[in-house]
Protein backbone atom coordinates (compact mmCIF):
# COMPACT_ATOMS: atom_id res chain seq x y z
CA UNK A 1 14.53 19.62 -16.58
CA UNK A 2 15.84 17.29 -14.94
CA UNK A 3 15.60 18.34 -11.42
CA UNK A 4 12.11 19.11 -12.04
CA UNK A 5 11.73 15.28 -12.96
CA UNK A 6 13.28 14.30 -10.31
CA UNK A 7 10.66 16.34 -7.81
CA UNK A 8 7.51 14.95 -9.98
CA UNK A 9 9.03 11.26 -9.68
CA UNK A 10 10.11 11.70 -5.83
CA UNK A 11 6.33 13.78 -4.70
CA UNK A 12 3.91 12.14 -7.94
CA UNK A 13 5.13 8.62 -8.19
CA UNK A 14 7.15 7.53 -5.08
CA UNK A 15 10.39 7.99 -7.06
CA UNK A 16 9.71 5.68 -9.68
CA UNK A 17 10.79 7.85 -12.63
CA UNK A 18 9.21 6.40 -15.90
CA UNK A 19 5.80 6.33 -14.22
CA UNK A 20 3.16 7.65 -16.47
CA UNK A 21 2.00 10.68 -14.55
CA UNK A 22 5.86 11.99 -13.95
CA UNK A 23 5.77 11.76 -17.49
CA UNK A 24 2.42 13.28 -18.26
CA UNK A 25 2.70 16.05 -15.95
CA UNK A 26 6.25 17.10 -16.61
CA UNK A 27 4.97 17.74 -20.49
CA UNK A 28 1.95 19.55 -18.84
CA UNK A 29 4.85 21.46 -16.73
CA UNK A 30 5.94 22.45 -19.90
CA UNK A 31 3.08 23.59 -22.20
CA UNK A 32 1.98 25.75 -19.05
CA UNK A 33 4.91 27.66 -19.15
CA UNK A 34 4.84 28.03 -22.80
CA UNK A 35 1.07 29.42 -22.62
CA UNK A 36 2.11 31.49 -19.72
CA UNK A 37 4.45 32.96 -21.83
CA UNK A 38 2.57 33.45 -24.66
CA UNK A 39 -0.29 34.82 -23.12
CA UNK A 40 2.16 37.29 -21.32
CA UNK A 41 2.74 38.62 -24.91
CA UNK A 42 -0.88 39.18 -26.42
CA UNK A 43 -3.17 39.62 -23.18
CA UNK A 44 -4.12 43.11 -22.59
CA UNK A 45 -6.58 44.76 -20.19
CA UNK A 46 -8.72 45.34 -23.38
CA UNK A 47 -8.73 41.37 -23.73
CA UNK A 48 -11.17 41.72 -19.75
CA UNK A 49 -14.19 42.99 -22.71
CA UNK A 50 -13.19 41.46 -25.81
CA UNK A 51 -15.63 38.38 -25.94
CA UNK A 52 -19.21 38.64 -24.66
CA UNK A 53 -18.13 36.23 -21.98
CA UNK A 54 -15.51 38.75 -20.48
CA UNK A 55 -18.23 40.93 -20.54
CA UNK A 56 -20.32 39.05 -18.12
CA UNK A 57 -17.38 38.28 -16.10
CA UNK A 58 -16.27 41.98 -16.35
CA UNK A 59 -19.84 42.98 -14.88
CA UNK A 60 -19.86 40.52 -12.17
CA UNK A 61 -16.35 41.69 -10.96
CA UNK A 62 -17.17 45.67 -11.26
CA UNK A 63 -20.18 45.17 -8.94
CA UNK A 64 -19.02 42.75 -6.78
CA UNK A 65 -16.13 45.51 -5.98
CA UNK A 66 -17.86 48.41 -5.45
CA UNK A 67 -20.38 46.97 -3.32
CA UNK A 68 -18.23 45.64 -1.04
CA UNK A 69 -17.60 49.22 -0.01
CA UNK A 70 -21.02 50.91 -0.61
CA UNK A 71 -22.98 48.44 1.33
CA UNK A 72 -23.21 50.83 4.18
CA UNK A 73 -19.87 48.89 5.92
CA UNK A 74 -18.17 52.26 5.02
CA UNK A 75 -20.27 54.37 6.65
CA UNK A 76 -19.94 52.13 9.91
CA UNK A 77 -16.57 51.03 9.80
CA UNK A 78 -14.82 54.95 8.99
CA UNK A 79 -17.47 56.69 11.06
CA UNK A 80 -18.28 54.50 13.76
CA UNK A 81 -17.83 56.61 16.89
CA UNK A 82 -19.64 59.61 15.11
CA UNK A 83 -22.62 56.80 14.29
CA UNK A 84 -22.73 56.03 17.80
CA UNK A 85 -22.76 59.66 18.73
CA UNK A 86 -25.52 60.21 17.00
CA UNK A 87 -27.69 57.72 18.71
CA UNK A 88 -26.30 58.98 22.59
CA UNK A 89 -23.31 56.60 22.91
CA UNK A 90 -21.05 59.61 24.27
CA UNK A 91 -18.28 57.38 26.70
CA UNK A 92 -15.54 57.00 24.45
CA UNK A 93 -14.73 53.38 26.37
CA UNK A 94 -17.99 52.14 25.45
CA UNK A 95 -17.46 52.90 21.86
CA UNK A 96 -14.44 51.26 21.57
CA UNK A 97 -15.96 47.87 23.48
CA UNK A 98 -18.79 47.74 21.04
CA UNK A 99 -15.91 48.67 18.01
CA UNK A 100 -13.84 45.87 19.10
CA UNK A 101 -16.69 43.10 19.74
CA UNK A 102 -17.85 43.94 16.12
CA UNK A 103 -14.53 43.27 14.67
CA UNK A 104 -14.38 39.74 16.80
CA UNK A 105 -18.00 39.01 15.82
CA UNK A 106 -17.20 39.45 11.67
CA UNK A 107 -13.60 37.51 12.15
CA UNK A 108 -16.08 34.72 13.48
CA UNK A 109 -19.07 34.88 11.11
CA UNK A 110 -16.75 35.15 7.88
CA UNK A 111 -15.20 32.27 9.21
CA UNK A 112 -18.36 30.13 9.32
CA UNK A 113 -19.33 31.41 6.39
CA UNK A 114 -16.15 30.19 4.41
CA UNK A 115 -16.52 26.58 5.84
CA UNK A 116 -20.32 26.69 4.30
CA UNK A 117 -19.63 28.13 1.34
CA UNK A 118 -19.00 24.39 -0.63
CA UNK A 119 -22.42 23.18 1.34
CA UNK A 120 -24.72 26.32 0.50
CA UNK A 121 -23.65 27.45 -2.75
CA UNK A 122 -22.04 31.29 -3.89
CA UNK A 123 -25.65 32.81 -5.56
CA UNK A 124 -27.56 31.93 -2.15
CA UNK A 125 -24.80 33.30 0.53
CA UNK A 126 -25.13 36.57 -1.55
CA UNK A 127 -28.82 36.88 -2.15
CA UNK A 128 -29.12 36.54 1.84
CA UNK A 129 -26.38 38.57 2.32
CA UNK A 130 -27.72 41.36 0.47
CA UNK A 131 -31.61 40.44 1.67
CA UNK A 132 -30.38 41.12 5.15
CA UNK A 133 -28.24 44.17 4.31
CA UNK A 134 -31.96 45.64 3.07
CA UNK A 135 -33.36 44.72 5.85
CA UNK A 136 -31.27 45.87 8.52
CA UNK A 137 -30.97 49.06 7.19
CA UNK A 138 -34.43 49.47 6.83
CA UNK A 139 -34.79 49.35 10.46
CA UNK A 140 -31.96 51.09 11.39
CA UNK A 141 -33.07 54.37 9.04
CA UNK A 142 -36.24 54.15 11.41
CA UNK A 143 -34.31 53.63 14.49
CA UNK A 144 -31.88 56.36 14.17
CA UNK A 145 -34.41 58.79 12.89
CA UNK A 146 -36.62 58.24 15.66
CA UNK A 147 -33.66 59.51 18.37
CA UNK A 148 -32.52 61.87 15.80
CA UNK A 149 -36.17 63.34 15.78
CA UNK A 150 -37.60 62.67 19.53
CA UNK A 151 -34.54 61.34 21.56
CA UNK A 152 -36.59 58.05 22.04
CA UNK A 153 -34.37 55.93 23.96
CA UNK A 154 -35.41 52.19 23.31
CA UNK A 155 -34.84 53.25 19.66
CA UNK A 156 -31.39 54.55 19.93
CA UNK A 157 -30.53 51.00 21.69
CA UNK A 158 -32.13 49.23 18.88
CA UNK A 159 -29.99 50.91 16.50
CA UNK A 160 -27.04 49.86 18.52
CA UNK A 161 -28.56 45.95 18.65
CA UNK A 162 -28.95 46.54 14.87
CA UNK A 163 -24.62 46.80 14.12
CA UNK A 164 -23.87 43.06 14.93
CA UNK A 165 -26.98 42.04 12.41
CA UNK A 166 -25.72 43.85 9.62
CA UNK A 167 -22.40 42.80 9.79
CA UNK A 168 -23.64 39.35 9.91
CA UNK A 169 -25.55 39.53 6.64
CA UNK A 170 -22.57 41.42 5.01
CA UNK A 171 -19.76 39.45 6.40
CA UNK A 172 -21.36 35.86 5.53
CA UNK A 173 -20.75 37.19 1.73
CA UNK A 174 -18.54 39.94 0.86
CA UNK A 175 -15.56 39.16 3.50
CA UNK A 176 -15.00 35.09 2.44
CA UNK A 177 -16.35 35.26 -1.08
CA UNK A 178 -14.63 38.33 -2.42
CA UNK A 179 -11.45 37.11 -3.49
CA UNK A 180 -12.39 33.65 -4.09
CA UNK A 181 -15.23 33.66 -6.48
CA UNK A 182 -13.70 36.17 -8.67
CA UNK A 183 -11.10 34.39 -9.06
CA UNK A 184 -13.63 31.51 -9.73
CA UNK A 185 -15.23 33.04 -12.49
CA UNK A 186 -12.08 34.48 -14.45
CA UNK A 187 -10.01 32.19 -16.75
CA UNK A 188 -6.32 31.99 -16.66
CA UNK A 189 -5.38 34.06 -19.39
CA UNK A 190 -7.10 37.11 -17.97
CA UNK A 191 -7.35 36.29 -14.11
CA UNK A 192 -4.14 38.65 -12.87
CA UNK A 193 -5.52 41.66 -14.92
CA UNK A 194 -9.30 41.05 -13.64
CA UNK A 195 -8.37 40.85 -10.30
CA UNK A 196 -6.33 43.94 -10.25
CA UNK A 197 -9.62 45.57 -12.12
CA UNK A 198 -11.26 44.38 -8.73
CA UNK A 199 -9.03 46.19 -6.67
CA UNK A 200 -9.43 49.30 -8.24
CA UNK A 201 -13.27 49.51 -8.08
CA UNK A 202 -12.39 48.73 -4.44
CA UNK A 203 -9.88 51.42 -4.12
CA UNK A 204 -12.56 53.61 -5.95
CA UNK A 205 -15.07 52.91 -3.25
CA UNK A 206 -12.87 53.59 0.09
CA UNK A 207 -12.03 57.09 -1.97
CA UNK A 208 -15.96 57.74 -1.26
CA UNK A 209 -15.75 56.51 1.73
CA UNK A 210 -13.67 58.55 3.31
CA UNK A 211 -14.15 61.41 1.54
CA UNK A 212 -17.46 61.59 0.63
CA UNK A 213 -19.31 60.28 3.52
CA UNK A 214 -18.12 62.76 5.82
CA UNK A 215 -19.72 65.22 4.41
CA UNK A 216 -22.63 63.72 3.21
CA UNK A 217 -23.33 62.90 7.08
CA UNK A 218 -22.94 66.20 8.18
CA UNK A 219 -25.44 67.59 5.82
CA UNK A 220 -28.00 64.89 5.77
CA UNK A 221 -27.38 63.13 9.20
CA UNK A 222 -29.35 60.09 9.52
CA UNK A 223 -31.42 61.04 6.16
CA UNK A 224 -28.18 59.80 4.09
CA UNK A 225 -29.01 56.12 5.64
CA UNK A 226 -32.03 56.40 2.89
CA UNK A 227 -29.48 56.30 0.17
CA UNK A 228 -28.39 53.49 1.31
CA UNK A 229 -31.32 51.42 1.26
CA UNK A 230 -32.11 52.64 -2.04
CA UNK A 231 -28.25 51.48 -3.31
CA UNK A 232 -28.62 48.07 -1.05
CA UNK A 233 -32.20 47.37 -3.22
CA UNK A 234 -30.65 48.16 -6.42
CA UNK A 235 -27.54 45.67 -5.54
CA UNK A 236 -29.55 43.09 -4.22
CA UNK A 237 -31.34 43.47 -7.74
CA UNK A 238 -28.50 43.40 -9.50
CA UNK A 239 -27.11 40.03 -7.87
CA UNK A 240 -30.40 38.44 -8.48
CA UNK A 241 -30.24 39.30 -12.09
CA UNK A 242 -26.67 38.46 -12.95
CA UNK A 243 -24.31 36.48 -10.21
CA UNK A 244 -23.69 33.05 -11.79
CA UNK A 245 -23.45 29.84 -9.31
CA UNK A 246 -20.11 27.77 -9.07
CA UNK A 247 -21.18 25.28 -6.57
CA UNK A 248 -19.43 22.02 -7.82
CA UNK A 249 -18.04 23.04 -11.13
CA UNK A 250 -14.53 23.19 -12.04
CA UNK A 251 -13.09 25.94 -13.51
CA UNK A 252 -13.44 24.21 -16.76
CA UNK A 253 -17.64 24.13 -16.40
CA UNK A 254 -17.32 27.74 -14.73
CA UNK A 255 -15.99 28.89 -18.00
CA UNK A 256 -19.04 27.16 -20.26
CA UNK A 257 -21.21 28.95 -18.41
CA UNK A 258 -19.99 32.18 -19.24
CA UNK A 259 -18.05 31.46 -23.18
CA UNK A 260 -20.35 28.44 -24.01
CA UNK A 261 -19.72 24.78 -24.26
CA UNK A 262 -18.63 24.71 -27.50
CA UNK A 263 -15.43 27.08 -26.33
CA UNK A 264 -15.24 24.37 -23.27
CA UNK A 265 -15.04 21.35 -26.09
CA UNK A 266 -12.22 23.69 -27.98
CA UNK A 267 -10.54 23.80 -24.47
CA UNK A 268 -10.38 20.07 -23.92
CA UNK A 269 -9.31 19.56 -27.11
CA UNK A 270 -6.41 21.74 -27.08
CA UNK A 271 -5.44 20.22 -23.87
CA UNK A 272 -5.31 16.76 -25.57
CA UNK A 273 -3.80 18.43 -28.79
CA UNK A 274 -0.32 20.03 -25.77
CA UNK A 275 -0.14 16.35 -24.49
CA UNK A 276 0.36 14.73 -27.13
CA UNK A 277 2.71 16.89 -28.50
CA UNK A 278 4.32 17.10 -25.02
CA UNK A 279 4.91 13.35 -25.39
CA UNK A 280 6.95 13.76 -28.56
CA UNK A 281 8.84 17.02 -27.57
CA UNK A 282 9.73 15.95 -24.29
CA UNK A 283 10.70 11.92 -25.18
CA UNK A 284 13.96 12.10 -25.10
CA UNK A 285 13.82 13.07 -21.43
CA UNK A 286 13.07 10.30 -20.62
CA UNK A 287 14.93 7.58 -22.96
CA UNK A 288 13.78 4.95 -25.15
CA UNK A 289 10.17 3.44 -23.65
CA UNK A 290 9.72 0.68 -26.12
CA UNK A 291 11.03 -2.44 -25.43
CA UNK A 292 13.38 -4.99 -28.45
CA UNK A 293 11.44 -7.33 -29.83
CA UNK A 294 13.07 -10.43 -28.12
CA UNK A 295 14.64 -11.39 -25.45
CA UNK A 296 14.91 -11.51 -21.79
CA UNK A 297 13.88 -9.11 -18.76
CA UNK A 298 15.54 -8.77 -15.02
CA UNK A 299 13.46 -11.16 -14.11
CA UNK A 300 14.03 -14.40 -17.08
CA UNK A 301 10.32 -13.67 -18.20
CA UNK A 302 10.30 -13.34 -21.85
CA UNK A 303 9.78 -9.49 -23.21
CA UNK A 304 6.67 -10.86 -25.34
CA UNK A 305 5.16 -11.38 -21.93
CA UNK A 306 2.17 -8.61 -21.28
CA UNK A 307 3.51 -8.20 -17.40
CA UNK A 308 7.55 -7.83 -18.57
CA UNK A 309 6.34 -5.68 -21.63
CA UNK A 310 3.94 -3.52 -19.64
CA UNK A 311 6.94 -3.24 -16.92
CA UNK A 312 9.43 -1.78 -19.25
CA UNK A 313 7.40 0.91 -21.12
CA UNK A 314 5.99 1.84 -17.52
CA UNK A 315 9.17 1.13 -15.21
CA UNK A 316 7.09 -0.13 -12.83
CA UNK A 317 5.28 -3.78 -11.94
CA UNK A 318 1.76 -5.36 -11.99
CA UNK A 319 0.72 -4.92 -8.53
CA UNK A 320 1.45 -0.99 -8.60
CA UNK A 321 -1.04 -1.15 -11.69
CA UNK A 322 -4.00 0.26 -9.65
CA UNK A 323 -1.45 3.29 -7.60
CA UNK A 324 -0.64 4.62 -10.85
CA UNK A 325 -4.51 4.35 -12.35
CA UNK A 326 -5.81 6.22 -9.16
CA UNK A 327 -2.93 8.94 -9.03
CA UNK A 328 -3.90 9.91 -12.86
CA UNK A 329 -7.65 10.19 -11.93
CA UNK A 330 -6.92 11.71 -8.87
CA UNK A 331 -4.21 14.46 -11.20
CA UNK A 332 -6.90 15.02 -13.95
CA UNK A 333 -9.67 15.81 -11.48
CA UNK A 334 -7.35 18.44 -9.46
CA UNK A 335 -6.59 20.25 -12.18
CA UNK A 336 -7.20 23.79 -12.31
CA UNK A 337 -6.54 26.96 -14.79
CA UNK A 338 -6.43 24.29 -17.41
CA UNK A 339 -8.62 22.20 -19.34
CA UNK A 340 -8.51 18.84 -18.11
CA UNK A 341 -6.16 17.06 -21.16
CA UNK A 342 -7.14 13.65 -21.32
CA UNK A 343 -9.88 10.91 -19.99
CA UNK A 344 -8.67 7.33 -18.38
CA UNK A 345 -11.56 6.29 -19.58
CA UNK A 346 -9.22 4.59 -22.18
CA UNK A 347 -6.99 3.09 -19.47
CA UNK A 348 -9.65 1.97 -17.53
CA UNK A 349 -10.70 0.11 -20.58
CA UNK A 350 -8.05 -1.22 -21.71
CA UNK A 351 -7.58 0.39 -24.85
CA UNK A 352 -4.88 3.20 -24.18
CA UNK A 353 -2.28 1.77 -25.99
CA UNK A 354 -1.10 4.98 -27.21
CA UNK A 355 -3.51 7.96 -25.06
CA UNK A 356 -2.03 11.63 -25.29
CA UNK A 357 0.91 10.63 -25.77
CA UNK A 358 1.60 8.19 -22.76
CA UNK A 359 2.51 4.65 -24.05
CA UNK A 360 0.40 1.98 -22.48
CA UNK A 361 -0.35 -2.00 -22.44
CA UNK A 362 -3.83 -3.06 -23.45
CA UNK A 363 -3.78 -6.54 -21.61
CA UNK A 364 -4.69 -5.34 -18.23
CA UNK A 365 -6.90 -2.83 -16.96
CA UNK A 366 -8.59 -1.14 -14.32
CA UNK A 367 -11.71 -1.75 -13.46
CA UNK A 368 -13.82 -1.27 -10.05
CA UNK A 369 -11.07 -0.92 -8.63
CA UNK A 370 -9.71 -4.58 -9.44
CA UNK A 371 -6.81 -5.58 -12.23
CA UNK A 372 -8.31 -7.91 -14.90
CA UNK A 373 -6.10 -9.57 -17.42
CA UNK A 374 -7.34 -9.81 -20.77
């Protein structure tokens, strides 16, 4: 415990140990672990489709899985030299040029992509993604047919002119996005188990991949592309219908919008409910706060003075005031797998004498960013 204060006072508070945020967090610290440990103990992969909310989360994740492996990138990524064979790209050379410019072209576009993704949004990046998956192989079921059918030439290079599209709809989405918004959209307690759930649909869909497809394109040749645009309307369907957007929320608003608000307001309050507990379990840690009742400080100011009271419950002086307001804001609004615990609205006011569990002066406050006695 005490090495761990030391870290939070040394990285949080520029060593100043009885700042308010060492404090705060270090009881945080502590009620994480706890939960960790208790969720450890009743969490179960049944828990993934317990609530309706799991449910919707559960769906998203499935589907979000398995198409990122029946999208058609299977087909082209496993079987690419026998998909160029079949449109007259025999020079083993050449396919490996166009295999490796592919690869160099989706490294580039996911990377794009993932530096837009805060700008754009998740719901549109997939709707276009999966628009442009249709479309693409739309015109690449009428390309290859038409060379499979009458050797047509200009068609065989259109297919060819066709690869780089595709993977530019699919890799805008399904290569950045993936990991990240699934992660978005599940809540602590049940993020490690979802995620592995992801993986498996994934590892499901590279099974058909490289079993299945083989022989499918042997029997149905360039017919089995109409499968796919028949699967690729269905999922863009299915994104319409039921991807939820994340753009801006924390993962505190991400979880309203699939459990509710009022399970968000229970949240919160059990947030508030482990600080201020924190503050009494953990005291001792940190010695006796409150100041006698007479007296002198360091300094010869009275203790009955705000500034020399306010300096001994916080172990720090005016002037750093508006450091330690800002590093709490800037703590409560980084936050992440839980609920944010308390408001400084209270500090900001000047009315958090006693605000989960931190001890605090009421004669000064923050406010626009100046200190104001009262």
């Amino acid at each position: 415990d005490a090495e761990a204060i030391d870290i939070l006072s040394k990285y949080h508070a520029n060593g100043r140990e009885r700042d308010p945020l060492v404090y705060f967090t270090y009881g945080q610290i502590r009620e994480a672990l706890a939960i960790e440990r208790e969720i450890n103990q009743t969490t179960s992969y049944l828990t993934l489709f317990s609530t309706p909310g799991n449910l919707r989360r559960m769906r998203i994740v499935f589907a979000l899985g398995f198409f990122s492996q029946w999208s058609g990138n299977g087909l082209i990524s496993f079987y690419l030299d026998l998909v160029l064979e079949n449109v007259g790209v025999s020079v083993p050379s050449t396919r490996a040029l166009i295999n490796g410019g592919i690869q160099i072209w989706c490294m580039f576009v996911a990377v794009t992509a993932a530096l837009l993704v805060e700008k754009i949004g998740r719901r549109p990046i997939f709707l276009v993604s999966n628009a442009g998956m249709v479309v693409v192989f739309v015109f690449w079921t009428l390309t290859t047919a038409l060379w499979t059918q009458n050797q047509n030439r200009p068609a065989a290079n259109a297919s060819i002119a066709l690869m780089p599209i595709y993977f530019l709809a699919y890799s805008i989405a399904y290569t950045p996005l993936l990991v990240s918004y699934t992660i978005e959209i599940l809540p602590y307690n049940i993020r490690a188990k979802g995620f592995s759930m992801m993986h498996l649909t994934i590892g499901i869909g590279i099974t058909t991949n490289q079993f299945v497809n083989p022989i499918a394109l042997k029997a149905l040749e360039w017919k089995l592309y109409i499968v796919y645009c028949c699967w690729l309307v269905f999922e863009l369907v299915y994104i319409f219908l039921y991807l939820v957007e994340t753009k801006g929320k924390t993962l505190e608003e991400t979880a309203a919008l699939f459990d509710g608000k009022e399970v968000l307001q229970n949240i919160e309050n059990g947030g508030n409910e482990a600080a201020h507990q924190s503050r009494h379990r953990y005291r001792g840690s940190f010695g006796n706060l409150d100041p006698p009742e007479d007296g002198y400080d360091e300094d010869g100011e009275p203790y009955g003075n705000g500034r020399s009271r306010r300096r001994r419950r916080t172990g720090v002086g005016v002037e750093e005031d508006m450091d330690i307001a800002l590093s709490r804001r800037a703590s409560s609004q980084s936050m992440g797998g839980m609920a944010r615990p308390f408001s400084l609205s209270g500090y900001e006011k000047g009315l958090g004498r006693k605000h989960s569990g931190l001890v605090m002066d009421s004669r000064e406050s923050v406010d626009d960013g100046s200190i104001a006695k009262k």
